[in-house]
Protein backbone atom coordinates (compact mmCIF):
# COMPACT_ATOMS: atom_id res chain seq x y z
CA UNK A 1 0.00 0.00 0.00
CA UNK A 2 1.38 3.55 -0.97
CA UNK A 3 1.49 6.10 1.16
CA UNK A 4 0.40 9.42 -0.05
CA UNK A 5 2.25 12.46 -1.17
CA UNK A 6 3.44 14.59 1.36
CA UNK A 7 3.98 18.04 0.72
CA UNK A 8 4.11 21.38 3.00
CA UNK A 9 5.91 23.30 0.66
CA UNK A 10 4.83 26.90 1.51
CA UNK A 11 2.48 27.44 -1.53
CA UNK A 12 -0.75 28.36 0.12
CA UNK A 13 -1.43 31.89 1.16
CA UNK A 14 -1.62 31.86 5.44
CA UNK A 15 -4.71 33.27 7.26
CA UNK A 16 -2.87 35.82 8.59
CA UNK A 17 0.57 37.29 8.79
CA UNK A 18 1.08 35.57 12.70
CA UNK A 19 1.50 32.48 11.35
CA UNK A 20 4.65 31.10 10.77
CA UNK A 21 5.51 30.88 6.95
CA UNK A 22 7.29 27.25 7.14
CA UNK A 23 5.99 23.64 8.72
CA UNK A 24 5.96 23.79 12.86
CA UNK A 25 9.47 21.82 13.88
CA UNK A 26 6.93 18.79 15.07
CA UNK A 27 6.03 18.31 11.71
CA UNK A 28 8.97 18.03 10.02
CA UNK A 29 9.78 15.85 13.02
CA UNK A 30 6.82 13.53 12.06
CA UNK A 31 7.29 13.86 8.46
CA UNK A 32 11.04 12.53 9.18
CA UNK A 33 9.41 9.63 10.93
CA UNK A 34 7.39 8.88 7.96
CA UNK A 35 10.05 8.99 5.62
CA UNK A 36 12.09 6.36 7.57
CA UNK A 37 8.94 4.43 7.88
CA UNK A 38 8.40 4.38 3.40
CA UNK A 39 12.11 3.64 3.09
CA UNK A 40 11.72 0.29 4.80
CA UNK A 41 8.50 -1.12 2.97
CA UNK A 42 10.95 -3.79 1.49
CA UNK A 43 8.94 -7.15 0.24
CA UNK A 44 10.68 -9.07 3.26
CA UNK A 45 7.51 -10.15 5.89
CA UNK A 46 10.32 -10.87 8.73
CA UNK A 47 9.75 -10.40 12.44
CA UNK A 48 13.08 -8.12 12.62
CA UNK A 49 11.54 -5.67 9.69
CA UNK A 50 8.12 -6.14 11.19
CA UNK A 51 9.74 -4.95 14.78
CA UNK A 52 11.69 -2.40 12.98
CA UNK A 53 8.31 -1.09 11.29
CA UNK A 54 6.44 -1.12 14.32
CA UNK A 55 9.37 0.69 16.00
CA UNK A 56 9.24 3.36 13.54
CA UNK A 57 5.07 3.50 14.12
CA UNK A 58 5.52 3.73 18.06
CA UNK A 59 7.90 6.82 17.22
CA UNK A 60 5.09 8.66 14.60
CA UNK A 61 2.48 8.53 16.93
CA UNK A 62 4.22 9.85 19.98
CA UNK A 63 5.35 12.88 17.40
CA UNK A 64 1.84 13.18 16.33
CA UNK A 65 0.66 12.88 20.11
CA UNK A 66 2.79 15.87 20.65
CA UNK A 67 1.55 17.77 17.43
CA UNK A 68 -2.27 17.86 18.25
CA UNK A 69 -1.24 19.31 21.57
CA UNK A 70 -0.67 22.31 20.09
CA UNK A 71 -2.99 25.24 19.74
CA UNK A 72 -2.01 26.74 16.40
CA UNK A 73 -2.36 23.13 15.26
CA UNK A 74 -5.87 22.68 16.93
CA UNK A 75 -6.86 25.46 14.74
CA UNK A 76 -5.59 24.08 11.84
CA UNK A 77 -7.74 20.81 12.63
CA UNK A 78 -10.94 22.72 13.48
CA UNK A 79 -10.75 24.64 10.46
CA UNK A 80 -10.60 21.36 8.43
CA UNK A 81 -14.04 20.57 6.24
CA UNK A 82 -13.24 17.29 6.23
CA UNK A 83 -12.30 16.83 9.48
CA UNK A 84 -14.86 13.79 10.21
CA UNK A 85 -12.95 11.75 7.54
CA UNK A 86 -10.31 12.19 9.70
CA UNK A 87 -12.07 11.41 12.37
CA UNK A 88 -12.79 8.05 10.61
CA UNK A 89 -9.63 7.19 9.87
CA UNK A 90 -8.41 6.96 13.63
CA UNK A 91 -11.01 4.54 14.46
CA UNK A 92 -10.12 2.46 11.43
CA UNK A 93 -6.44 2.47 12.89
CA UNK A 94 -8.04 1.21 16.11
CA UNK A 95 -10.07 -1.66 14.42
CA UNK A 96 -6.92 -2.70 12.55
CA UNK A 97 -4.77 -2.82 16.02
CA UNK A 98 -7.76 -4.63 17.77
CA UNK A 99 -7.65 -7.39 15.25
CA UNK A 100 -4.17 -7.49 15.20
CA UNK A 101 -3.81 -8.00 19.40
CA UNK A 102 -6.86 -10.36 19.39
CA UNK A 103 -5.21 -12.66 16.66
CA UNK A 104 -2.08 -12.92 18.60
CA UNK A 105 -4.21 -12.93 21.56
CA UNK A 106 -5.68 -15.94 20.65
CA UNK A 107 -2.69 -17.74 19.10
CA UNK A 108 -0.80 -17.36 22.28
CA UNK A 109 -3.62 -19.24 24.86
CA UNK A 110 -3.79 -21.85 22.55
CA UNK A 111 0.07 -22.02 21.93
CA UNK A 112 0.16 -22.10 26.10
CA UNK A 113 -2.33 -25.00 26.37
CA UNK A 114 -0.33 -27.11 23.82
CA UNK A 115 3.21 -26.28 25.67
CA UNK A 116 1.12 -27.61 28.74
CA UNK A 117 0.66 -30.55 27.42
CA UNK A 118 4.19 -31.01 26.07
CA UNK A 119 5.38 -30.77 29.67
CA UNK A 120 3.22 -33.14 31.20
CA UNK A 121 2.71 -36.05 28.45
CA UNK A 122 0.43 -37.59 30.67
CA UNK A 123 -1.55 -38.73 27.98
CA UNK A 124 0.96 -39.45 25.88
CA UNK A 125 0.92 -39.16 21.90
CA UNK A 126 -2.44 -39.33 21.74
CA UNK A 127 -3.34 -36.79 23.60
CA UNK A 128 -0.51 -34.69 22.06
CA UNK A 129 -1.75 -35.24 19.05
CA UNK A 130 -5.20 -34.29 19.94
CA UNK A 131 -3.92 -31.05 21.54
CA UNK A 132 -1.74 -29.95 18.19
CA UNK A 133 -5.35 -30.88 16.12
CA UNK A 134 -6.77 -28.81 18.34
CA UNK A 135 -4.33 -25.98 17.94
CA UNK A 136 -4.28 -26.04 14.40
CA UNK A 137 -8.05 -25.72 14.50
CA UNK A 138 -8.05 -22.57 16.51
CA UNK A 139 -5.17 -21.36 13.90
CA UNK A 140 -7.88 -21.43 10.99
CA UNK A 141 -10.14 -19.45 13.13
CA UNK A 142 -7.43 -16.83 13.42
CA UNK A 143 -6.60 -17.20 10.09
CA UNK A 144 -10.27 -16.61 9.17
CA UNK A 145 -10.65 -13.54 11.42
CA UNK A 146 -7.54 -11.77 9.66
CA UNK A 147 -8.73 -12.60 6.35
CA UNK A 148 -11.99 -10.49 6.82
CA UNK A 149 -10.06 -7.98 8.41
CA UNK A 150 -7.83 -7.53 5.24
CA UNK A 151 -10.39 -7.53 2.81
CA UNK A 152 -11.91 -4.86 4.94
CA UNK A 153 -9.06 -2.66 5.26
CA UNK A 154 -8.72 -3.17 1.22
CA UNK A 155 -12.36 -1.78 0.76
CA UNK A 156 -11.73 1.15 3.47
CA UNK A 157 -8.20 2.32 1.66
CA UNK A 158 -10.10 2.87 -1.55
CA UNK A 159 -12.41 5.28 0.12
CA UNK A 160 -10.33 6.92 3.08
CA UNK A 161 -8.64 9.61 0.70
CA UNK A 162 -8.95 12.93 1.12
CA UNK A 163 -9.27 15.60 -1.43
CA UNK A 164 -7.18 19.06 -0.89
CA UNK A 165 -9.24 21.75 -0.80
CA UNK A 166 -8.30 25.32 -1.90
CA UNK A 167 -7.75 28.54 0.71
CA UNK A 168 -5.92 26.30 2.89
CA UNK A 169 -3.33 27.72 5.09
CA UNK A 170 0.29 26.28 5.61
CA UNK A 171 -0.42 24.70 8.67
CA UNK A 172 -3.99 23.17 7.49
CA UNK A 173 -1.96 21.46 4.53
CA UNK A 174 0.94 20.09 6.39
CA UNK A 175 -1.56 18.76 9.68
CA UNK A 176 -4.12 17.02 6.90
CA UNK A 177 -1.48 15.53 5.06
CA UNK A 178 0.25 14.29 7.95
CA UNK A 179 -2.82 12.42 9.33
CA UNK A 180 -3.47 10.90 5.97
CA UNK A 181 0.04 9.72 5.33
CA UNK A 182 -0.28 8.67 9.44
CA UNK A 183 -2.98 6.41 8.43
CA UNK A 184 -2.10 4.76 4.81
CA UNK A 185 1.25 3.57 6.45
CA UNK A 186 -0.17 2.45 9.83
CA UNK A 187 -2.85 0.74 8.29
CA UNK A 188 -0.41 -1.02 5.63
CA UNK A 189 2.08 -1.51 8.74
CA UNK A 190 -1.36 -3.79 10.31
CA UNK A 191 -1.87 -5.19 7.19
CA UNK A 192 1.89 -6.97 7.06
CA UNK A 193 1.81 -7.45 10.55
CA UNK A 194 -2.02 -9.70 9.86
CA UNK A 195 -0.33 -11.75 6.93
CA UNK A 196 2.37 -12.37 9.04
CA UNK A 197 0.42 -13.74 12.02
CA UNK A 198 -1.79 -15.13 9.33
CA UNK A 199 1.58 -17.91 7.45
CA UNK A 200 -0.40 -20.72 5.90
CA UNK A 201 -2.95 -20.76 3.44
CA UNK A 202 -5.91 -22.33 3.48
CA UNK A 203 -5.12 -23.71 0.54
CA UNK A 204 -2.62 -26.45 1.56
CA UNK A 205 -4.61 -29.50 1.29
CA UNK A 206 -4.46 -32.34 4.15
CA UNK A 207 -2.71 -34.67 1.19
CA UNK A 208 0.08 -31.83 0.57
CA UNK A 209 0.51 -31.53 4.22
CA UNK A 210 1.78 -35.06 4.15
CA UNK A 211 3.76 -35.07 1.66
CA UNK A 212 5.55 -32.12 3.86
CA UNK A 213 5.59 -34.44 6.58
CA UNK A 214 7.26 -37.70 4.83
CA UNK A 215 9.69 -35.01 3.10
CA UNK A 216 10.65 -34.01 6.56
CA UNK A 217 10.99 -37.42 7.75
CA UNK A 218 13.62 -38.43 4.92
CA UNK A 219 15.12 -35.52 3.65
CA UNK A 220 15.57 -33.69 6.89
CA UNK A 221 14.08 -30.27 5.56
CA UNK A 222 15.97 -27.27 7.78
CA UNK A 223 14.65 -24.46 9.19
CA UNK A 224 16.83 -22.51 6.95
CA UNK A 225 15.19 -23.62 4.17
CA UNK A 226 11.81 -22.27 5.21
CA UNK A 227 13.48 -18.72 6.15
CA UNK A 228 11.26 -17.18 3.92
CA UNK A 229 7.69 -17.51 5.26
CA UNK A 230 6.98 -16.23 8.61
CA UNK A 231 7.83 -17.63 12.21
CA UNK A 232 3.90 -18.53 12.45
CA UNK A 233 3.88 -20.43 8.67
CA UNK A 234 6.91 -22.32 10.19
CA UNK A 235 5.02 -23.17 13.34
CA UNK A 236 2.14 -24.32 11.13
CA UNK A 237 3.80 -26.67 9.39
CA UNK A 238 5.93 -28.53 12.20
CA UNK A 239 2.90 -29.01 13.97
CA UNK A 240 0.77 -30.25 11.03
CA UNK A 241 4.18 -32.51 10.01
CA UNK A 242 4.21 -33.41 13.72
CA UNK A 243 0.72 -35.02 13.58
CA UNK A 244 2.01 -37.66 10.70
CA UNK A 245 5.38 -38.20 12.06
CA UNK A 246 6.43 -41.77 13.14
CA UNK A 247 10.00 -41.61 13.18
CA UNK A 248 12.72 -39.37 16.09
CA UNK A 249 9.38 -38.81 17.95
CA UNK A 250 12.05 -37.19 20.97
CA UNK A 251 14.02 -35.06 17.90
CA UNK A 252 10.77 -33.65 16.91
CA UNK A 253 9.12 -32.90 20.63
CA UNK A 254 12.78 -30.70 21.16
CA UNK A 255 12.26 -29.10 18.00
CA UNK A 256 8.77 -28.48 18.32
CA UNK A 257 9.33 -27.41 21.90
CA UNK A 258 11.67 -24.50 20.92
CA UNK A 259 10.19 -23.35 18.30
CA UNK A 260 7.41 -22.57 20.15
CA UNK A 261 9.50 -20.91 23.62
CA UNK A 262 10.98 -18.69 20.67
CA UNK A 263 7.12 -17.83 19.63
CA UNK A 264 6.14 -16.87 22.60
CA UNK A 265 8.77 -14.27 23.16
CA UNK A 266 8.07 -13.31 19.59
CA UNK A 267 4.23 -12.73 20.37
CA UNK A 268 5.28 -10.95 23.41
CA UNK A 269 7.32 -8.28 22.05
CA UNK A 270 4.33 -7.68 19.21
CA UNK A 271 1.73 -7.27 21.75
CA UNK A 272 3.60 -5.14 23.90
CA UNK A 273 4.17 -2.86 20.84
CA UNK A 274 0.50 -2.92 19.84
CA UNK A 275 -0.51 -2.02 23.05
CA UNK A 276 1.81 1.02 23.11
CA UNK A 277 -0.04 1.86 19.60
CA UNK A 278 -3.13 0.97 20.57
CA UNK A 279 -2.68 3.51 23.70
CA UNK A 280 -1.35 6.43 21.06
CA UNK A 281 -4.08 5.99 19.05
CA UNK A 282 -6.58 6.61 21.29
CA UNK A 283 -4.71 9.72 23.08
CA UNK A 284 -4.90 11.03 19.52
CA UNK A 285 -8.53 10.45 18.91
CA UNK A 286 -9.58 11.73 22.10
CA UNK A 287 -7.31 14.57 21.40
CA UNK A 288 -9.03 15.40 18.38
CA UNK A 289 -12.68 14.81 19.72
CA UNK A 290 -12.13 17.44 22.52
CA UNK A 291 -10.97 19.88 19.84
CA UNK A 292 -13.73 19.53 18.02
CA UNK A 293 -15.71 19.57 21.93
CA UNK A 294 -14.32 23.17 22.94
């Protein structure tokens, strides 16, 4: 997704000659922010570049935070027509976070119940197995969830634009256009973040599965060799290859054991950075409601 254009080149005539004749130092601050944030939409769906997006992400919406705090900005926002689109957009943000923490949400209780059962083995394989089915069931529920979350944040992007409007002053244009670009690249930041969480496709057919699994068995298939799908695709398939697997039974539990220690750290440090986003975004919508308010 592609952010939009950001200009606050000092084109438009101000309202009056207090106003400063160049961008408030915030925004350039933010627009800085949303630079490095555009240079590193590369086509890798990693956890580092995820973390390194959402880093970026946590460090626009503090700046913007700081930005509606300020009076001359206020103005700027109440003086907006379009202001309600705006509006919209922050609670489309909010959806998109709240779909994103109640996927890994859910992930990680089932992921807990199934290391549970790893440590006891008190029913054995059976129950194991039963527990990973079980898992892999709740995964397609996920999966399911973030699929109708993507197709609606596909539908919203087409109609979230808004149009510049003429006798705008300098800080009107560079506030609006901040927002906007605020929102395409969060949003698109959610969207990678959801196919990441999402990894498998509901395509892959119980008969391809396995063939995964007896391709495991003999030829030994590494990790390495699956470095480019996501840490939760790679969980998918060592469970659903764990389910067929009749051979190093003890090889596989160790493998499948810390693969799924290193997911939980991974889901930890994503949900403590969507819940510092997920706080932002609702300072900044309550900021801009009591503007509108007063």
């Amino acid at each position: 997704m592609e952010a939009l254009p950001l200009d606050t080149k000092s084109h438009f005539h101000a309202r009056s000659n207090s106003l400063p004749s160049i961008p408030h130092p915030l925004v350039l601050q933010c627009n800085d922010h949303l630079e490095r944030l555009r240079s590193s939409y590369e086509t890798s769906s990693s956890s580092s570049m995820l973390n390194h997006k959402l880093e970026g992400l946590q460090d626009l919406h503090e700046c913007v935070e700081n930005l509606v705090q300020i009076p001359l900005m206020q103005q700027a926002f109440l003086h907006e027509p379009k202001k309600d689109l705006l509006l919209d957009g922050s609670l489309r943000m909010l959806d998109a976070c709240t779909e994103a923490k109640d996927s890994l949400l859910h992930t990680k209780e089932c992921m807990r119940e199934l290391q549970s059962i790893m440590r006891r083995r008190k029913g054995g394989d059976v129950e194991l197995r039963s527990e990973v089915k079980n898992f892999l069931t709740s995964r397609k529920v996920v999966r399911k969830a973030i699929s109708k979350a993507l197709a609606k944040l596909k539908c919203t992007s087409k109609t979230s634009n808004i149009s510049s409007t003429n006798n705008k002053d300098n800080e009107t244009v560079a506030l609006i256009s901040l927002l906007q670009n605020m929102e395409v690249v969060t949003l698109s930041t959610f969207e990678s973040l959801m196919k990441f969480i999402l990894g498998t496709t509901e395509s892959k057919s119980s008969s391809s599965w396995l063939l995964i699994s007896k391709l495991m068995q003999t030829k030994k298939i590494a990790y390495s060799q699956l470095e480019e799908e996501s840490e939760f695709a790679q969980l998918d398939e060592e469970l659903q290859s764990s389910i067929f697997s009749q051979t190093n039974k003890s090889e596989n539990m160790k493998r499948l054991q810390n693969h799924l220690e290193k997911m939980e750290l991974l889901i930890q440090d994503l949900e403590e950075r969507l819940e510092f986003l997920f706080r932002r975004l609702i300072k900044i919508r309550v900021a801009l409601l009591n503007i509108l308010n007063h």
